[in-house]
C-alpha atoms as a PDB file:
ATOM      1  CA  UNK A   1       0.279  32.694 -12.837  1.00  0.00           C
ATOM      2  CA  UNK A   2      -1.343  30.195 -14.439  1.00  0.00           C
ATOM      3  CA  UNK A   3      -4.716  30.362 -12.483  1.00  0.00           C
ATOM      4  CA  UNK A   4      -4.593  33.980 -13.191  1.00  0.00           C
ATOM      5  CA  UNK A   5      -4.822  33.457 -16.982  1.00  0.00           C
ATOM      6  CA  UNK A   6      -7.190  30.599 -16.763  1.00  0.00           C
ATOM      7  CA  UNK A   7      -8.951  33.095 -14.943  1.00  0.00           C
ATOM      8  CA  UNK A   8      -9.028  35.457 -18.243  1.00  0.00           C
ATOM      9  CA  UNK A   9      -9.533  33.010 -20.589  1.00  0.00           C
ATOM     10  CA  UNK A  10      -8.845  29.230 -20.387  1.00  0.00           C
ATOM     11  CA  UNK A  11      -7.461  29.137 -23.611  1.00  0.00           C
ATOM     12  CA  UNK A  12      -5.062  31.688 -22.861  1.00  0.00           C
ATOM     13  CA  UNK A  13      -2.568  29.260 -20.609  1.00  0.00           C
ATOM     14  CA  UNK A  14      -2.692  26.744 -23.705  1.00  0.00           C
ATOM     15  CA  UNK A  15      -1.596  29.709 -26.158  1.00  0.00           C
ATOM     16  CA  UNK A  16       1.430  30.497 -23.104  1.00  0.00           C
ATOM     17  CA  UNK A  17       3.027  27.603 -23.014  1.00  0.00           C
ATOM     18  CA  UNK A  18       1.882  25.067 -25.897  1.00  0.00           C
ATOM     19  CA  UNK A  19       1.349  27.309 -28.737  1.00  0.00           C
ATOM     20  CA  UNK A  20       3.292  27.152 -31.886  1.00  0.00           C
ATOM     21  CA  UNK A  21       3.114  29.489 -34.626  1.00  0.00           C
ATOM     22  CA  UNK A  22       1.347  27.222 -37.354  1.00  0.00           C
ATOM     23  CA  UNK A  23      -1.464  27.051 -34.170  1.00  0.00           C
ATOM     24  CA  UNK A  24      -1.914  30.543 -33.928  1.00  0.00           C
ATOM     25  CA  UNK A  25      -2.869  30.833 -37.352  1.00  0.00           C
ATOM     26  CA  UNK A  26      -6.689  29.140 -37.296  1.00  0.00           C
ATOM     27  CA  UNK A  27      -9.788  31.167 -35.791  1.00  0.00           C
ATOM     28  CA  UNK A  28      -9.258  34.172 -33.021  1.00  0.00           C
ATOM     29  CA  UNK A  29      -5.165  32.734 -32.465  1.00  0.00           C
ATOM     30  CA  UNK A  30      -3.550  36.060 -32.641  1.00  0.00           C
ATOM     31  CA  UNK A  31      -6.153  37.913 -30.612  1.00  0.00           C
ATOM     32  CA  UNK A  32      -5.837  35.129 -28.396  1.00  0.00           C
ATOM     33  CA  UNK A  33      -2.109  35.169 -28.311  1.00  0.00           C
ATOM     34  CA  UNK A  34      -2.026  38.922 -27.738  1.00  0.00           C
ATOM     35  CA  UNK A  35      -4.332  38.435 -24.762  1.00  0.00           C
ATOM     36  CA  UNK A  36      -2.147  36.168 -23.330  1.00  0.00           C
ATOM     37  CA  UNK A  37       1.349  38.487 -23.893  1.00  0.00           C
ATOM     38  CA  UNK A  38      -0.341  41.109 -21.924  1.00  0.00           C
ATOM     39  CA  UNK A  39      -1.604  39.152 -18.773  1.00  0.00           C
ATOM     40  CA  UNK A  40       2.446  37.525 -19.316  1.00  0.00           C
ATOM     41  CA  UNK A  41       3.821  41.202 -19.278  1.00  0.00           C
ATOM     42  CA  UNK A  42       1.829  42.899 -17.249  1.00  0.00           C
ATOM     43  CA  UNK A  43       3.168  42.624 -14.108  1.00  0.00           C
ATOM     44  CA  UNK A  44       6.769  42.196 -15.269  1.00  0.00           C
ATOM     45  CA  UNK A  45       9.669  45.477 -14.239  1.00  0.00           C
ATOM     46  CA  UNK A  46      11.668  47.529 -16.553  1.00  0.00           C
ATOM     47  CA  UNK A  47      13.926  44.961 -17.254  1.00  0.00           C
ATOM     48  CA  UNK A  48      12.389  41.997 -17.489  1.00  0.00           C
ATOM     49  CA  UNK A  49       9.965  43.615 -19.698  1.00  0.00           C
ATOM     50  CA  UNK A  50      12.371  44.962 -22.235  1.00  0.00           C
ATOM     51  CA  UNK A  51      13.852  41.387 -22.869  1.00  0.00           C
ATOM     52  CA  UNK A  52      10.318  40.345 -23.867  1.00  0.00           C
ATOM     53  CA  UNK A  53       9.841  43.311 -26.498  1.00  0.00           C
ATOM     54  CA  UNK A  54      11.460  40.871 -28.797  1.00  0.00           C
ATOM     55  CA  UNK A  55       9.023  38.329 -27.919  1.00  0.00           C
ATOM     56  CA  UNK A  56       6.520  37.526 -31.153  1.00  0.00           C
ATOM     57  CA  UNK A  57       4.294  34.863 -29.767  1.00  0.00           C
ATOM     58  CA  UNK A  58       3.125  34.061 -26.040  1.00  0.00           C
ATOM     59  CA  UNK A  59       4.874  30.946 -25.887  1.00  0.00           C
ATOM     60  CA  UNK A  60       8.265  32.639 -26.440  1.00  0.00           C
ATOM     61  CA  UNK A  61       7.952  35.351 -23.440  1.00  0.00           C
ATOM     62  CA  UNK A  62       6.678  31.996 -21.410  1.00  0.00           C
ATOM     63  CA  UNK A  63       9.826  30.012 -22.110  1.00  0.00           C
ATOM     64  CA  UNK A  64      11.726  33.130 -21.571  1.00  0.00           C
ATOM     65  CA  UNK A  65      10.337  33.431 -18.033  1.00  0.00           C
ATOM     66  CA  UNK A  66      10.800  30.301 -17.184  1.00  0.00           C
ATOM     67  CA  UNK A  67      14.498  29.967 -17.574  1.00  0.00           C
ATOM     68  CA  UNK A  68      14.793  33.325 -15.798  1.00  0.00           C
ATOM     69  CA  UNK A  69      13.046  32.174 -13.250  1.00  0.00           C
ATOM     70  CA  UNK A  70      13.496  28.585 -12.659  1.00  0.00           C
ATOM     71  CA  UNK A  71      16.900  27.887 -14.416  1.00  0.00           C
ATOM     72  CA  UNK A  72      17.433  25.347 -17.414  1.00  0.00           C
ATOM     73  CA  UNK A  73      16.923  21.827 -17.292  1.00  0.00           C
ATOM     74  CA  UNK A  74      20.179  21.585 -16.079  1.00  0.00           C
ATOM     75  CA  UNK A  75      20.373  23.788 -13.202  1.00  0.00           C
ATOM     76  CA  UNK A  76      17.362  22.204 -12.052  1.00  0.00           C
ATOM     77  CA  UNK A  77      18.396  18.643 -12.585  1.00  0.00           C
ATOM     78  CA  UNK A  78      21.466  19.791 -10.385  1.00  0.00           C
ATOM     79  CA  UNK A  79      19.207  21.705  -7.648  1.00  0.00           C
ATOM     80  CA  UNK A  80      16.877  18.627  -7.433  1.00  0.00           C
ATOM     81  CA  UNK A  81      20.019  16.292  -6.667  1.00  0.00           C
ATOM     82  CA  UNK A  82      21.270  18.474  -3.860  1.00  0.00           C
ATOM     83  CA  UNK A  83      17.993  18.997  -2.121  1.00  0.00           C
ATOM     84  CA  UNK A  84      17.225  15.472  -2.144  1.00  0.00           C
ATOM     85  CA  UNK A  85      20.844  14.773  -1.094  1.00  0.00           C
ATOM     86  CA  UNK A  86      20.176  17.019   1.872  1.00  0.00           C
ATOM     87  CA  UNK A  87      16.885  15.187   2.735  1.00  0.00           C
ATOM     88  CA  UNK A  88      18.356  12.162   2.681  1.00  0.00           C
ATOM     89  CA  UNK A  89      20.430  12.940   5.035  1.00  0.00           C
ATOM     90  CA  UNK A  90      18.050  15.126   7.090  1.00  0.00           C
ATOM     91  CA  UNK A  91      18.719  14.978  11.034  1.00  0.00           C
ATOM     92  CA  UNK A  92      17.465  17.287  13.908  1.00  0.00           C
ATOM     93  CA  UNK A  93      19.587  19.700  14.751  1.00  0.00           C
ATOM     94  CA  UNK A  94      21.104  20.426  18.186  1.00  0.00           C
ATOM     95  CA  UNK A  95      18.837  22.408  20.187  1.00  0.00           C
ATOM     96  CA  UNK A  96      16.172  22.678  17.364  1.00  0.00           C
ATOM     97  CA  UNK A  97      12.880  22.066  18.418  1.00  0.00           C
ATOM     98  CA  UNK A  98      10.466  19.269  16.749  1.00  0.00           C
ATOM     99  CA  UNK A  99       8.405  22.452  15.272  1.00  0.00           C
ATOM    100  CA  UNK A 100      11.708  24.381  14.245  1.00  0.00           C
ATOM    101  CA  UNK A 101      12.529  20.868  12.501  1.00  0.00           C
ATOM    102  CA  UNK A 102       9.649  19.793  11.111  1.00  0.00           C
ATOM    103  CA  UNK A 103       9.222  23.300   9.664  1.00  0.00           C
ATOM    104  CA  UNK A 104      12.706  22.736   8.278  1.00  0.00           C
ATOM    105  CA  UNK A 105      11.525  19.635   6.388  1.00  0.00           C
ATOM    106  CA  UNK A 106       8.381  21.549   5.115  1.00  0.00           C
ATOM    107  CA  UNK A 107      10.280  23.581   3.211  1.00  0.00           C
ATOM    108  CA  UNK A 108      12.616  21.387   1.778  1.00  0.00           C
ATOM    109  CA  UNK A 109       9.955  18.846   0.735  1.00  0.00           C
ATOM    110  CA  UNK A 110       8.076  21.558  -1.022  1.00  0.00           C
ATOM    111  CA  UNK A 111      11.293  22.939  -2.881  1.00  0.00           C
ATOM    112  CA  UNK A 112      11.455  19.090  -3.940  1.00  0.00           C
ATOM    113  CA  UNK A 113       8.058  19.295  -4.952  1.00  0.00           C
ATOM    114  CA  UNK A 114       8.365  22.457  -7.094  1.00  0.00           C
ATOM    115  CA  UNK A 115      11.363  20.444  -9.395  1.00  0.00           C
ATOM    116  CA  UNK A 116       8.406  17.668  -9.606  1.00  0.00           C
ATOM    117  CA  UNK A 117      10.212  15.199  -6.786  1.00  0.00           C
ATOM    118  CA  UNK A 118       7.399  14.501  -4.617  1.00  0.00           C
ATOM    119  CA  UNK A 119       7.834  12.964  -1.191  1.00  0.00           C
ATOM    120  CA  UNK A 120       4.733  11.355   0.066  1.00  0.00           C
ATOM    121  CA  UNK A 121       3.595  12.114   3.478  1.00  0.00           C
ATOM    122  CA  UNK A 122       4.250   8.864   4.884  1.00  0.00           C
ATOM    123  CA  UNK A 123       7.975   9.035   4.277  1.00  0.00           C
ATOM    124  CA  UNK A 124       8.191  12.644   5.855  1.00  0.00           C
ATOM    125  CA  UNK A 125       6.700  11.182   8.636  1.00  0.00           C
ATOM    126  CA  UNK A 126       8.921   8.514   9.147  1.00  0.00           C
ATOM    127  CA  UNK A 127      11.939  10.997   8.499  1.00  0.00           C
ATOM    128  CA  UNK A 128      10.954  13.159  11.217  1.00  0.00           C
ATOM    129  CA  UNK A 129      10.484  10.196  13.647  1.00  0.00           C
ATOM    130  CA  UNK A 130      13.088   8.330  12.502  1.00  0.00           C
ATOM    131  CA  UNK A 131      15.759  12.065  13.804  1.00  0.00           C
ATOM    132  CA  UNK A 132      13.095  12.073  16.902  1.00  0.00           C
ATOM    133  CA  UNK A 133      14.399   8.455  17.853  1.00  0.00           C
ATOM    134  CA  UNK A 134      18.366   9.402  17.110  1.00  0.00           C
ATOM    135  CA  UNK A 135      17.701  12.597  19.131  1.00  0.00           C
ATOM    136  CA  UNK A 136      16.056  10.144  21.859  1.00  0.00           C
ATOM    137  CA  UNK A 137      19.179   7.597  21.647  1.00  0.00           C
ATOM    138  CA  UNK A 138      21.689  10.221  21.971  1.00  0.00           C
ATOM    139  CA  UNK A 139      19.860  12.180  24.948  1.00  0.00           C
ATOM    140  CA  UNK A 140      19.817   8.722  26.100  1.00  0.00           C
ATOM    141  CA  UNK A 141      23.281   7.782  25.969  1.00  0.00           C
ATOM    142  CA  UNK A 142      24.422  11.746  27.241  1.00  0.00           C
ATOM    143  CA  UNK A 143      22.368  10.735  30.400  1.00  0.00           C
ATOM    144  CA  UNK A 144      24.027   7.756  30.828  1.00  0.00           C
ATOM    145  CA  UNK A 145      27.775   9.054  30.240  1.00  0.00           C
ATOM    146  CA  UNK A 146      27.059  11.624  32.820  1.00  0.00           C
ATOM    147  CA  UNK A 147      25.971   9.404  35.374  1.00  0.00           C
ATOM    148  CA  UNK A 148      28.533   6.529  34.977  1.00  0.00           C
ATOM    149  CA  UNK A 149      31.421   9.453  34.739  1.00  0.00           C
ATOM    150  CA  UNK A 150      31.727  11.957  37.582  1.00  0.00           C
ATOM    151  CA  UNK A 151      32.228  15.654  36.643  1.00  0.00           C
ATOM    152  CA  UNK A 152      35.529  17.384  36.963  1.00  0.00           C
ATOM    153  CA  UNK A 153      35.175  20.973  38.031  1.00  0.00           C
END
């Protein structure tokens, strides 16, 4: 979204999400802020776009949005927790594959990333060897088991 305004006007992304009334009051500010309300509404539905009728300035129908969209600080406090709880404690799964996984990580590293937790590269890379080497000790240890005990069938 925001490249898309830029794309209008630079100014316009400012007016979305910084701009306070007092602001919109010097130079071209309401043309500005009307601008920006229509590339903000444009491509909302029905519903979404009655909510923001009530809207009087840009930054309003951007907060608006964003809460709809992303949750409150809260929510996303909460989501952040879990999905780094559930990297830390990333594994391969049985009978994934190392693409099946690492596309598995992927996505929950970029989720991270959108609630501003980045992982660096490095430490995906040492998570996904890190489950490659427990896969490789258990696989190891299965082999073993089978050959010391004898099958019953």
């Amino acid at each position: 979204m925001r490249y898309h305004i830029q794309g209008e006007d630079y100014k316009l992304w400012d007016i979305a999400t910084n701009s306070l009334l007092a602001t919109l009051k010097k130079n071209d500010g309401w043309e500005k802020n009307a601008k920006a309300k229509k590339w903000l509404v444009c491509g909302l539905g029905p519903g979404e776009y009655s909510r923001m009728q009530s809207c009087f300035i840009t930054k309003q129908i951007w907060d608006t949005l964003q809460v709809a969209h992303e949750g409150t600080t809260q929510v996303k406090r909460s989501r952040g927790t879990l999905l780094y709880s559930q990297y830390e404690n990333f594994a391969m799964k049985d009978g994934e594959t190392i693409h099946e996984m690492y596309t598995r990580l992927t996505i929950l590293t970029k989720e991270l990333k959108s609630l501003r937790k980045i992982i660096p590269e490095e430490e995906r890379v040492k998570k996904i060897l890190g489950s490659c080497q427990l896969l490789g000790k258990a696989r190891s240890l299965q082999s073993e088991n089978q050959r010391i005990l004898p099958h019953s069938h």
